[in-house]
N, C-alpha and C. Protein backbone atom coordinates (compact mmCIF):
# COMPACT_ATOMS: atom_id res chain seq x y z
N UNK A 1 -17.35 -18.46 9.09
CA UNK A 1 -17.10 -17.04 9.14
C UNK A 1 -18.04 -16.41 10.17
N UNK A 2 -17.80 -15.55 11.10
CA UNK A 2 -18.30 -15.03 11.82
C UNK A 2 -18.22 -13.63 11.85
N UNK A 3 -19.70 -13.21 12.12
CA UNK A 3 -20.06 -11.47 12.02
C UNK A 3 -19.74 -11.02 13.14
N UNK A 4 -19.28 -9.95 12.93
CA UNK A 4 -18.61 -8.48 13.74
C UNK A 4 -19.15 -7.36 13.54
N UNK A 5 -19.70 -6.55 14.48
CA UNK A 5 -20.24 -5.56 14.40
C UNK A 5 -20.09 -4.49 15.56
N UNK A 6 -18.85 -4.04 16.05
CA UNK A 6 -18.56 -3.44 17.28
C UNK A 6 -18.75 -2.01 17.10
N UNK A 7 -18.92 -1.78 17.93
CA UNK A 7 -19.23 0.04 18.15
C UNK A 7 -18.38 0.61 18.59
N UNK A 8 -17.96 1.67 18.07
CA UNK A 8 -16.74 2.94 17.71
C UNK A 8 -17.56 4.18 18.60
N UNK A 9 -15.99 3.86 20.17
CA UNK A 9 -16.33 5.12 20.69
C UNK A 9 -16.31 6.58 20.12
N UNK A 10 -17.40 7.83 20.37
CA UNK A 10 -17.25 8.84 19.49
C UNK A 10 -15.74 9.29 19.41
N UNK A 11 -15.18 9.45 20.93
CA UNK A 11 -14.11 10.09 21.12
C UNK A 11 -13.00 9.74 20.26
N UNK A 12 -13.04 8.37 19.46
CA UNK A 12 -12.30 7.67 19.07
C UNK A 12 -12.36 7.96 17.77
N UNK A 13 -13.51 9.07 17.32
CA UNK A 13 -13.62 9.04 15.63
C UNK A 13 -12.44 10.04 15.25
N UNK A 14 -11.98 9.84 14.11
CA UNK A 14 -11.23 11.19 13.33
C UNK A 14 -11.79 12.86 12.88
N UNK A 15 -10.91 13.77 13.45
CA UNK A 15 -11.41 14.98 13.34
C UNK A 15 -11.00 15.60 12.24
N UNK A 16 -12.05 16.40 11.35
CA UNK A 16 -11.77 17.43 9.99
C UNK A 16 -11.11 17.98 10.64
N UNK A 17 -10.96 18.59 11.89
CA UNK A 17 -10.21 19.98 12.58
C UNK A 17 -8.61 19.95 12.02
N UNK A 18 -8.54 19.09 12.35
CA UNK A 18 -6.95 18.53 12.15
C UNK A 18 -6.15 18.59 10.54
N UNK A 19 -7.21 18.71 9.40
CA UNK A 19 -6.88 18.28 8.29
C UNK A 19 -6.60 19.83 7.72
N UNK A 20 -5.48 19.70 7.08
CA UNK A 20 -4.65 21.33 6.65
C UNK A 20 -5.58 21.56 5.20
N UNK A 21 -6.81 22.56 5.00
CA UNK A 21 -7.18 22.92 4.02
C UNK A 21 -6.72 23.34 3.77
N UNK A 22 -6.55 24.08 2.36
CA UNK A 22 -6.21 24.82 1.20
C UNK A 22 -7.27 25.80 0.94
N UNK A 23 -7.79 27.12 0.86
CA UNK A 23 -8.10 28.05 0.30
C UNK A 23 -8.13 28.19 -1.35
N UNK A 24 -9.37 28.49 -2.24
CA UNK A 24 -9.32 28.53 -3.35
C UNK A 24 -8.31 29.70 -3.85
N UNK A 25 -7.99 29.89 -4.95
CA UNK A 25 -7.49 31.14 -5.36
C UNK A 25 -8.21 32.18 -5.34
N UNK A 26 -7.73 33.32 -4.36
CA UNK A 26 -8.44 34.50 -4.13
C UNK A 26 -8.89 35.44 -5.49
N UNK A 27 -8.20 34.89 -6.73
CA UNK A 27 -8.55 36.01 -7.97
C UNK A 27 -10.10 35.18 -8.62
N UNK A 28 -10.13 34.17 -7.84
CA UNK A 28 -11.82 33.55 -8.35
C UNK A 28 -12.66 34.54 -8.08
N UNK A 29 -12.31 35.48 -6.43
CA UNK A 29 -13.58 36.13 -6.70
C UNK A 29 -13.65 37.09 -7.59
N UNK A 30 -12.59 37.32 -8.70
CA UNK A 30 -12.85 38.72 -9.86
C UNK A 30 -13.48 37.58 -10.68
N UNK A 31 -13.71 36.43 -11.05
CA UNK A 31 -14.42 35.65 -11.49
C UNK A 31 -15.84 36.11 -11.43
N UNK A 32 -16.44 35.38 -10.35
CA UNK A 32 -16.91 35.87 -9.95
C UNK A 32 -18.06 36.74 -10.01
N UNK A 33 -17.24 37.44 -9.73
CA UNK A 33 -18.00 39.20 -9.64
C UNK A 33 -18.20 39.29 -11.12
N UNK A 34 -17.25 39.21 -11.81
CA UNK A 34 -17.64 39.32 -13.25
C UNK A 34 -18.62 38.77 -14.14
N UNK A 35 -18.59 37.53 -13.75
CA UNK A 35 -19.96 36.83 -13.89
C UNK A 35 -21.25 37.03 -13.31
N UNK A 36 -21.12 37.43 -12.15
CA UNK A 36 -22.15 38.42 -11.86
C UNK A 36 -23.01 39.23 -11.96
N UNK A 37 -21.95 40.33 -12.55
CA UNK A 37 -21.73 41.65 -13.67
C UNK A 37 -22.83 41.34 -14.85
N UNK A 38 -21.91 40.22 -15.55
CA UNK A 38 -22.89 39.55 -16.48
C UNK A 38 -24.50 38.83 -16.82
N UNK A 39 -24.41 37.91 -15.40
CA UNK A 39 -26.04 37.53 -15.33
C UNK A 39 -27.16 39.06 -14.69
N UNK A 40 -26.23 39.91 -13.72
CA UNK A 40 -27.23 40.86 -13.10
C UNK A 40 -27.05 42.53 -14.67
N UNK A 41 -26.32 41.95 -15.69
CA UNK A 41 -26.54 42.93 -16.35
C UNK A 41 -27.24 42.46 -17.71
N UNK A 42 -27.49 41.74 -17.92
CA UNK A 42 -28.61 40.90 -18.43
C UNK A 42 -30.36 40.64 -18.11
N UNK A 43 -30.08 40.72 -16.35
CA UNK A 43 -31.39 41.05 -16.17
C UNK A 43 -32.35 42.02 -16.07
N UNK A 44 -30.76 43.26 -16.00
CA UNK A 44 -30.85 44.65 -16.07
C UNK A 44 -32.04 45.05 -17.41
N UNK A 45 -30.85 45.04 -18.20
CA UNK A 45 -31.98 44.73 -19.59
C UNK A 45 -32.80 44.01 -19.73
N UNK A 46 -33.05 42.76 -19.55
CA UNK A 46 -34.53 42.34 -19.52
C UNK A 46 -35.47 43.06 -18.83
N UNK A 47 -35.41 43.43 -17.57
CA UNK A 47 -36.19 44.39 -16.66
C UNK A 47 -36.69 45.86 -17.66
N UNK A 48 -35.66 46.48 -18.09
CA UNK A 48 -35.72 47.37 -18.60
C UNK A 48 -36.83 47.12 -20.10
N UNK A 49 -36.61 46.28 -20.97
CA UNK A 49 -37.64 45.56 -21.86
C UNK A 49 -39.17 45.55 -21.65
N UNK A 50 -39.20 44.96 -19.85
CA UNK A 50 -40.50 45.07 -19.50
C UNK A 50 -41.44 45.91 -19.41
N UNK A 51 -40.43 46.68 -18.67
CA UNK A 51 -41.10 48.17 -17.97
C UNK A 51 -41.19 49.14 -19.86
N UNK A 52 -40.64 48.94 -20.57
CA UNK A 52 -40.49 49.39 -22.17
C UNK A 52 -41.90 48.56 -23.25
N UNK A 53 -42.56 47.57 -22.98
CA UNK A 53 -42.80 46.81 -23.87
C UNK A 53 -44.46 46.41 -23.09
N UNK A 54 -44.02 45.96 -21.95
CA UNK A 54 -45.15 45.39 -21.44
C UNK A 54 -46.07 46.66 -20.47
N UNK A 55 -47.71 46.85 -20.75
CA UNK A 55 -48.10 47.96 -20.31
C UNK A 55 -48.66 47.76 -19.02
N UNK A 56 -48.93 46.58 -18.74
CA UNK A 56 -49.22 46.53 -17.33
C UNK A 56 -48.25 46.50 -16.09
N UNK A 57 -47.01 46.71 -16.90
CA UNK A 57 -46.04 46.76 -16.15
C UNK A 57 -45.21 48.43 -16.06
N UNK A 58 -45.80 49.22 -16.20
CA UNK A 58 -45.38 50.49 -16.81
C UNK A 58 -46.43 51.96 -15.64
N UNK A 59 -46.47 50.94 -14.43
CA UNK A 59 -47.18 51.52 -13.64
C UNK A 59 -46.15 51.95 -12.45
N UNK A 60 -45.80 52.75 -11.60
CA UNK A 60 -45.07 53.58 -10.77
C UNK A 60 -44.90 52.31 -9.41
N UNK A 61 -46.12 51.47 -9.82
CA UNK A 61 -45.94 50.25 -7.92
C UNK A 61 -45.11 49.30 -8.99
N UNK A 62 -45.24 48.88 -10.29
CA UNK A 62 -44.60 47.62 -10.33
C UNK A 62 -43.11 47.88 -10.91
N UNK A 63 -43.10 49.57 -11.24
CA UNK A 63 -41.38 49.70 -11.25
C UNK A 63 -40.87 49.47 -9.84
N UNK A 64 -41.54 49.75 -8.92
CA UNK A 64 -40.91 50.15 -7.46
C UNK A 64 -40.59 48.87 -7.69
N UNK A 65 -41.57 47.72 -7.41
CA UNK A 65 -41.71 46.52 -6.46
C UNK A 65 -40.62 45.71 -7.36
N UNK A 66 -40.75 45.92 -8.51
CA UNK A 66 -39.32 45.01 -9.63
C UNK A 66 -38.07 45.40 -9.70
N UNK A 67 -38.01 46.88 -9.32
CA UNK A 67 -36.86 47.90 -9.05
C UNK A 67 -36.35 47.25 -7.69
N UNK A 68 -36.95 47.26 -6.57
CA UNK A 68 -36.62 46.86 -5.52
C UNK A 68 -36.10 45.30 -5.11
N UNK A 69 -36.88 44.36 -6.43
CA UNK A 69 -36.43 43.27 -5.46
C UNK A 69 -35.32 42.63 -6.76
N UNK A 70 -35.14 43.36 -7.92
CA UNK A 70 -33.31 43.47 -8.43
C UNK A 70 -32.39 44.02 -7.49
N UNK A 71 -32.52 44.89 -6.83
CA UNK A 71 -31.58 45.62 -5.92
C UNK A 71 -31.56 44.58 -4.59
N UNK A 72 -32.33 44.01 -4.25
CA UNK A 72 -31.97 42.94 -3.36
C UNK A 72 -31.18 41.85 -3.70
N UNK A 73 -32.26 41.42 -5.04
CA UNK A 73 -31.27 40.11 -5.33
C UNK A 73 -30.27 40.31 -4.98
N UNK A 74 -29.84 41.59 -6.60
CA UNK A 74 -28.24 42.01 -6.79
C UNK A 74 -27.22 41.93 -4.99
N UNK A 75 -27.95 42.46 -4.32
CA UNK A 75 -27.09 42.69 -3.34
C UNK A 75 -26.89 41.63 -2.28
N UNK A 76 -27.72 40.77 -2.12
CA UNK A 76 -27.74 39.36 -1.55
C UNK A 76 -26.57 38.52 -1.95
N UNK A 77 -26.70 38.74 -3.33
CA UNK A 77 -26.01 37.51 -3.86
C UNK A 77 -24.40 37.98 -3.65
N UNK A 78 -24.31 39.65 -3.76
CA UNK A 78 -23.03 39.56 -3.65
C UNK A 78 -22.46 39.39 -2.75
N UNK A 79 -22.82 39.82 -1.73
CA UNK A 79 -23.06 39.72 0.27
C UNK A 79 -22.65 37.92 0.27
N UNK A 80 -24.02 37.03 -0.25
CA UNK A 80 -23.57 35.69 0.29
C UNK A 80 -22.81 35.53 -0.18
N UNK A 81 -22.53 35.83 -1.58
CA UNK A 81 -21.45 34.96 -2.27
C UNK A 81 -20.21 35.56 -1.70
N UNK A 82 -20.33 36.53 -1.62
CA UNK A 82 -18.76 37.09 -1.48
C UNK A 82 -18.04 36.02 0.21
N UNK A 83 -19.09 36.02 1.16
CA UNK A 83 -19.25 35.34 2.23
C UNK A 83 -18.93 33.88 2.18
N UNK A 84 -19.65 33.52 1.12
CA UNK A 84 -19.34 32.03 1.07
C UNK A 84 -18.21 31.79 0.51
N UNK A 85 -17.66 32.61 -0.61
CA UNK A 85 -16.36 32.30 -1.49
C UNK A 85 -15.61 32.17 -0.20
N UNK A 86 -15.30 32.70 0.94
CA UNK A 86 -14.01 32.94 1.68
C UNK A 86 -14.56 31.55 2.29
N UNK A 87 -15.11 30.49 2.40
CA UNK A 87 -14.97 29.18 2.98
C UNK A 87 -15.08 28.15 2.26
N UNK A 88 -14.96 28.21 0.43
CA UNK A 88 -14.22 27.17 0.22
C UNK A 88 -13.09 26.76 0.93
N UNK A 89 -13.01 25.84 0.59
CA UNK A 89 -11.60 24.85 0.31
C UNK A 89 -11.38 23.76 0.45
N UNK A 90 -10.07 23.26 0.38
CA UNK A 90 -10.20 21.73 -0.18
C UNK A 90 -9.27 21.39 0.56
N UNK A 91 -9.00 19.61 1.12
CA UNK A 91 -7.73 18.86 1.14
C UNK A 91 -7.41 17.73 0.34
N UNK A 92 -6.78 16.93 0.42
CA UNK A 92 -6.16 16.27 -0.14
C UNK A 92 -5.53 15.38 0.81
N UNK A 93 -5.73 14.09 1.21
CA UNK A 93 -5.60 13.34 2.14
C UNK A 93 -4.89 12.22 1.26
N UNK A 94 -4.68 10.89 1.89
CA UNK A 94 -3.91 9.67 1.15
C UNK A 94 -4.68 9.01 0.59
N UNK A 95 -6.20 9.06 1.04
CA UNK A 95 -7.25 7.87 0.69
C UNK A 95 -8.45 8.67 0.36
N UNK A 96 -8.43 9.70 0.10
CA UNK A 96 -10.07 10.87 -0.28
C UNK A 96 -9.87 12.49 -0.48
N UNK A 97 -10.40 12.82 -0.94
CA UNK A 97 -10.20 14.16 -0.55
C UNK A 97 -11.37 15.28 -0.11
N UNK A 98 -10.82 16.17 0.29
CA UNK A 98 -12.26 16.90 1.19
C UNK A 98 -12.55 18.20 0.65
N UNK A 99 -13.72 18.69 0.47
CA UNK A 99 -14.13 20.12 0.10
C UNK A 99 -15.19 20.83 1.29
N UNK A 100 -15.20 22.04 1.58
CA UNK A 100 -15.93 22.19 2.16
C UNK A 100 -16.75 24.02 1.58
N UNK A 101 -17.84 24.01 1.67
CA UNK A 101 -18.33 24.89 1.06
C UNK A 101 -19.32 26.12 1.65
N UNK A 102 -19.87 26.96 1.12
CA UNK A 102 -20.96 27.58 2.17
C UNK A 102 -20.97 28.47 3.47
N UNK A 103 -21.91 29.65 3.42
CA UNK A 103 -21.46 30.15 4.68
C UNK A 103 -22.95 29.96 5.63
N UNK A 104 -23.84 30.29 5.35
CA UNK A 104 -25.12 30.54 5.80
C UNK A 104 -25.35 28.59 6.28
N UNK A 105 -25.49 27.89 4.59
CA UNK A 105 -25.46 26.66 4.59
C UNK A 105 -23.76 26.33 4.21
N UNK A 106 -23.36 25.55 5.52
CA UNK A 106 -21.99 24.91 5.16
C UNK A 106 -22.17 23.17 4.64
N UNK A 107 -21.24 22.89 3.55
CA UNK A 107 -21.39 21.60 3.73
C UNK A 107 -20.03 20.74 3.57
N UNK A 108 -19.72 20.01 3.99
CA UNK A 108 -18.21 19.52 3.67
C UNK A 108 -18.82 17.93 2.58
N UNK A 109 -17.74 17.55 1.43
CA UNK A 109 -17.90 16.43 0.51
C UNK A 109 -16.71 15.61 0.77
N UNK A 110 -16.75 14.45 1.32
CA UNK A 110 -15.53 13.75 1.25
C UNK A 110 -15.47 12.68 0.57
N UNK A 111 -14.65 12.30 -0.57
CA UNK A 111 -15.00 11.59 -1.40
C UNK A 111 -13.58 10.80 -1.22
N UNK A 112 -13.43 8.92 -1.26
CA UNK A 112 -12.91 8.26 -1.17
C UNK A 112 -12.16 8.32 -2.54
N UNK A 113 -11.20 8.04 -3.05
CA UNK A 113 -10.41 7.51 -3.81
C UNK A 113 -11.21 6.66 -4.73
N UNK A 114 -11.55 5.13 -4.29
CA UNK A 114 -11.64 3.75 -4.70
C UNK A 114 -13.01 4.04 -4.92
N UNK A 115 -13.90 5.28 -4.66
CA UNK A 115 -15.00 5.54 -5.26
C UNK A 115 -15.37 6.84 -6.79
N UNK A 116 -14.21 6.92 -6.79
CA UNK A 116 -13.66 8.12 -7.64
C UNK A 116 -13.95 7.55 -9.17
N UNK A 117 -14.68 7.72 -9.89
CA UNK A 117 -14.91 6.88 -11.12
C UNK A 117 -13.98 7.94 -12.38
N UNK A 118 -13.77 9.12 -12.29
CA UNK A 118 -13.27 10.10 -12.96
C UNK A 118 -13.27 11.39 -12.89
N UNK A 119 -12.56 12.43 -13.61
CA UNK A 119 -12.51 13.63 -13.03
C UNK A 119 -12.26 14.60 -14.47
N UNK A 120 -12.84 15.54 -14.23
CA UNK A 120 -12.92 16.59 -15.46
C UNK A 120 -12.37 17.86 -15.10
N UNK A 121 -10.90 18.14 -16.13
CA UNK A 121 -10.23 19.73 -15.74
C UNK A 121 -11.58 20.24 -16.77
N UNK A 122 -12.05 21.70 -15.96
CA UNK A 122 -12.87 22.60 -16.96
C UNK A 122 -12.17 24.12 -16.89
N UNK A 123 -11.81 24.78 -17.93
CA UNK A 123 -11.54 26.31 -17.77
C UNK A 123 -12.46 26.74 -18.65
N UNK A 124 -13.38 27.85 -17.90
CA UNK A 124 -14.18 28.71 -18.96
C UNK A 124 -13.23 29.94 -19.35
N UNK A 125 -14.27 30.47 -19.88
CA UNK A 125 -13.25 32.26 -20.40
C UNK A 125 -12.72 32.66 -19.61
N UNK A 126 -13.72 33.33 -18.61
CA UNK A 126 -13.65 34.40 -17.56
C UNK A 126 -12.23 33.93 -16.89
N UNK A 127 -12.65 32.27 -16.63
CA UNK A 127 -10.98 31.87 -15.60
C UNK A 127 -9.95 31.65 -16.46
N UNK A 128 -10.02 31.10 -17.85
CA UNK A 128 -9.03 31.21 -18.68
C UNK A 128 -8.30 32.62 -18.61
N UNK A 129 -8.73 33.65 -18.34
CA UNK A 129 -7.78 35.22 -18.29
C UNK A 129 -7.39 35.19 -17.29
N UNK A 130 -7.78 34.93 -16.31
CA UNK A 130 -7.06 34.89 -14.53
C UNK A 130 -6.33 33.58 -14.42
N UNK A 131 -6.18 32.50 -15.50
CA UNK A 131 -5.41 31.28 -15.12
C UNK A 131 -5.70 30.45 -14.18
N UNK A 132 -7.16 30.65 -14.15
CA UNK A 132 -7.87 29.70 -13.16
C UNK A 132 -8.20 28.07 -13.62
N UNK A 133 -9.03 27.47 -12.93
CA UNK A 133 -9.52 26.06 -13.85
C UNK A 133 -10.09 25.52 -12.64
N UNK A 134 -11.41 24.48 -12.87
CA UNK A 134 -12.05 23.76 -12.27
C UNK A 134 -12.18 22.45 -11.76
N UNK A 135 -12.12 21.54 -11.67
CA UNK A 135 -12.13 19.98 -11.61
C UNK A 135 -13.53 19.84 -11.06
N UNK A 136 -13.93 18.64 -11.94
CA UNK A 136 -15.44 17.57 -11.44
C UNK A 136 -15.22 16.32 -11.27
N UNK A 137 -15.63 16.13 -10.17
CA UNK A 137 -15.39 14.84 -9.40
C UNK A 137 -16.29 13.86 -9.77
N UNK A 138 -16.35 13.01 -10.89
CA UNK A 138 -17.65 11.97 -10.40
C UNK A 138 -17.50 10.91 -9.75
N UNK A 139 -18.62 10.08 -9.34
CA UNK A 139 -18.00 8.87 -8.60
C UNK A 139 -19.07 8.07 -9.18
N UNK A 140 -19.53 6.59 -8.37
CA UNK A 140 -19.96 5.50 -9.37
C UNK A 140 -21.48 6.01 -9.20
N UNK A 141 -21.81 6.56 -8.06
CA UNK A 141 -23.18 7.05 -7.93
C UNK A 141 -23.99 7.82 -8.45
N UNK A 142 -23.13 8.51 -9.28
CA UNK A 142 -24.06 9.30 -10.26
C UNK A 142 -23.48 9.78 -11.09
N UNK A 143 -24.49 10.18 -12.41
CA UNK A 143 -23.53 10.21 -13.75
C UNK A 143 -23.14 11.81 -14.04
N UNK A 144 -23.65 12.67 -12.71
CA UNK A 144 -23.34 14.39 -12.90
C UNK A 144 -22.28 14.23 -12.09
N UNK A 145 -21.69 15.28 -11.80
CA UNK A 145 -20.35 15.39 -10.98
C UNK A 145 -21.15 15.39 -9.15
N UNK A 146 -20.05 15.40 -8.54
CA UNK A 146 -20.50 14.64 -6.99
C UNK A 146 -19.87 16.19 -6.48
N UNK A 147 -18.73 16.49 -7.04
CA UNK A 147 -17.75 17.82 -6.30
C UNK A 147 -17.10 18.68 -7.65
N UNK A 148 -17.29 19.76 -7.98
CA UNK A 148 -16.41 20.28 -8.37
C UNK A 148 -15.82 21.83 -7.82
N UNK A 149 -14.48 21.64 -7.69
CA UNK A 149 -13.68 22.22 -6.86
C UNK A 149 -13.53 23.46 -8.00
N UNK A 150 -13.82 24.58 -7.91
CA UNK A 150 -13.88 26.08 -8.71
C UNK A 150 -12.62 26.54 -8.08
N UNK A 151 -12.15 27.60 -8.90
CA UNK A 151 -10.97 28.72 -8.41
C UNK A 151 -9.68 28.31 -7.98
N UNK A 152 -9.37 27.11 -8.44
CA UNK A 152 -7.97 26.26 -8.61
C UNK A 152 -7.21 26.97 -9.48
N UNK A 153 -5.77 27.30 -9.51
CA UNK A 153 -4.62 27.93 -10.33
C UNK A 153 -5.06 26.67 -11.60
N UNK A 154 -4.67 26.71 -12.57
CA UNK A 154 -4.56 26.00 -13.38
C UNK A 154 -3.32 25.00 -13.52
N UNK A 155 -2.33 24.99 -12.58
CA UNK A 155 -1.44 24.42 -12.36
C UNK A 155 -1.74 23.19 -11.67
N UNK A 156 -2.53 24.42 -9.91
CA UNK A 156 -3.20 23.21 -9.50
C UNK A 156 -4.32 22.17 -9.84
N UNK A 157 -4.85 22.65 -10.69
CA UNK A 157 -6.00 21.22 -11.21
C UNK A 157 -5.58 20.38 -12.01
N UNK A 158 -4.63 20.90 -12.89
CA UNK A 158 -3.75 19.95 -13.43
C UNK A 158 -2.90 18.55 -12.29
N UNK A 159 -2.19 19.47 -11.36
CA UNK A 159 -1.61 18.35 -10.53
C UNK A 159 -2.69 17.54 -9.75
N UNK A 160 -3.77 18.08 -9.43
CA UNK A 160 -4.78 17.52 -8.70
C UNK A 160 -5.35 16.35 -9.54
N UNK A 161 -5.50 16.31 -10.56
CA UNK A 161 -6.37 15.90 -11.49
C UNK A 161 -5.02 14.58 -12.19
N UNK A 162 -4.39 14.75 -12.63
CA UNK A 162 -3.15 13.42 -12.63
C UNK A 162 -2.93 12.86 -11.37
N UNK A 163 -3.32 13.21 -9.83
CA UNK A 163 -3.11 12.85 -8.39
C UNK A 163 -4.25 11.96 -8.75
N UNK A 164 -5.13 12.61 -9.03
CA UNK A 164 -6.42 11.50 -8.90
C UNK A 164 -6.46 10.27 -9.78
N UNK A 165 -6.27 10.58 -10.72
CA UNK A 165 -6.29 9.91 -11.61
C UNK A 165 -5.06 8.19 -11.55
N UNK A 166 -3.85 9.07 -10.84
CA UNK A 166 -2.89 7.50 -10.31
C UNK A 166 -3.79 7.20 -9.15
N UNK A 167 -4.34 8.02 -8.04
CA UNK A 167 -4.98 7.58 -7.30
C UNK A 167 -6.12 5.93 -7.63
N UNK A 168 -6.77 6.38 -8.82
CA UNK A 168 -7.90 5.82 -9.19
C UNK A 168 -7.40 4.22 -9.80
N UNK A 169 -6.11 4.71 -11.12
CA UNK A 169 -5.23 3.30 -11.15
C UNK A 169 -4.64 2.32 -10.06
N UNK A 170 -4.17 3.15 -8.77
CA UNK A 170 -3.92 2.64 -7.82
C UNK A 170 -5.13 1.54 -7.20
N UNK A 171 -6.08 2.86 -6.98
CA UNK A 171 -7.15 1.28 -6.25
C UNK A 171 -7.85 0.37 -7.70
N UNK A 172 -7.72 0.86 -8.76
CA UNK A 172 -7.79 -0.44 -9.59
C UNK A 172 -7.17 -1.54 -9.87
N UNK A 173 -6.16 -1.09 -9.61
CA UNK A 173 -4.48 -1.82 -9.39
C UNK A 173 -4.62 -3.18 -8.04
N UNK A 174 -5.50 -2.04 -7.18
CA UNK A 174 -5.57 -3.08 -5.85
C UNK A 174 -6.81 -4.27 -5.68
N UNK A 175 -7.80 -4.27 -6.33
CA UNK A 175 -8.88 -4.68 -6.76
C UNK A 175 -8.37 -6.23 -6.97
């Protein structure tokens, strides 16, 4: 048997450009926001507790300075997030499928098929009322999820999620 080890001109590699993403469902971002709503109105009240309870905190600089950097968070997060939500998305290829995420930090996940160990539909509340649903990707490398794809119709994670799943029999099948 003899080793091979040839080198692959760049020009010659395969381009993401080419591959037809999919866009999450745009009602994720009332998701979202709602959840949002929820963790930044939670901290609302905790803040409020402080400045109520604790006396060294009940001074005119450390309302400013705690006042001020909730109003940043709050507004950061909605800014990136709102930013980043518009560059999910996903494909769906013959042999992997692709996600790509992030606006500030982008990152794309491409995960093979024949490395696909299983996959989890999740609907919480919030997307249970909008008919949303999630999928988690694991693979053999680790026992947390590798990808999970948010703001899927619930139709689609369903079909996605039986795709994968013959996918996964398939390359077990081929083994």
């Amino acid at each position: 048997m003899s080793f091979s080890n040839l080198s692959v001109a760049l020009e010659n590699l395969p381009t993401t450009e080419l591959v037809n993403f999919q866009p999450i469902q745009p009602t994720y971002l009332k998701v979202l926001r709602i959840s949002w709503s929820i963790i930044f109105g939670l901290l609302f009240v905790a803040l409020i507790a402080l400045f109520v309870f604790v006396q060294e905190l009940q001074s005119v600089q450390w309302i400013l300075i705690l006042s001020f950097s909730y109003l940043l968070l709050t507004i950061s997060t909605v800014i990136i997030g709102t930013a980043s939500f518009k560059q999910k998305a996903f494909a769906i290829r013959e042999k992997d499928i692709l996600y790509k995420t992030g606006w500030i930090f982008s990152s794309m996940h491409i995960i093979p098929f024949n490395r696909i160990q299983h996959c989890v539909l999740n609907i919480g509340p919030i997307e249970r009322k909008y008919g949303l649903a999630s999928i988690g990707i694991y693979t053999a490398a680790s026992d947390v999820y590798d990808v999970f794809i948010r703001g899927l119709s619930k139709e689609q994670a369903e079909q996605l999620r039986d795709f994968i799943l013959q996918q996964i029999q398939k390359e077990a099948s081929n083994d």
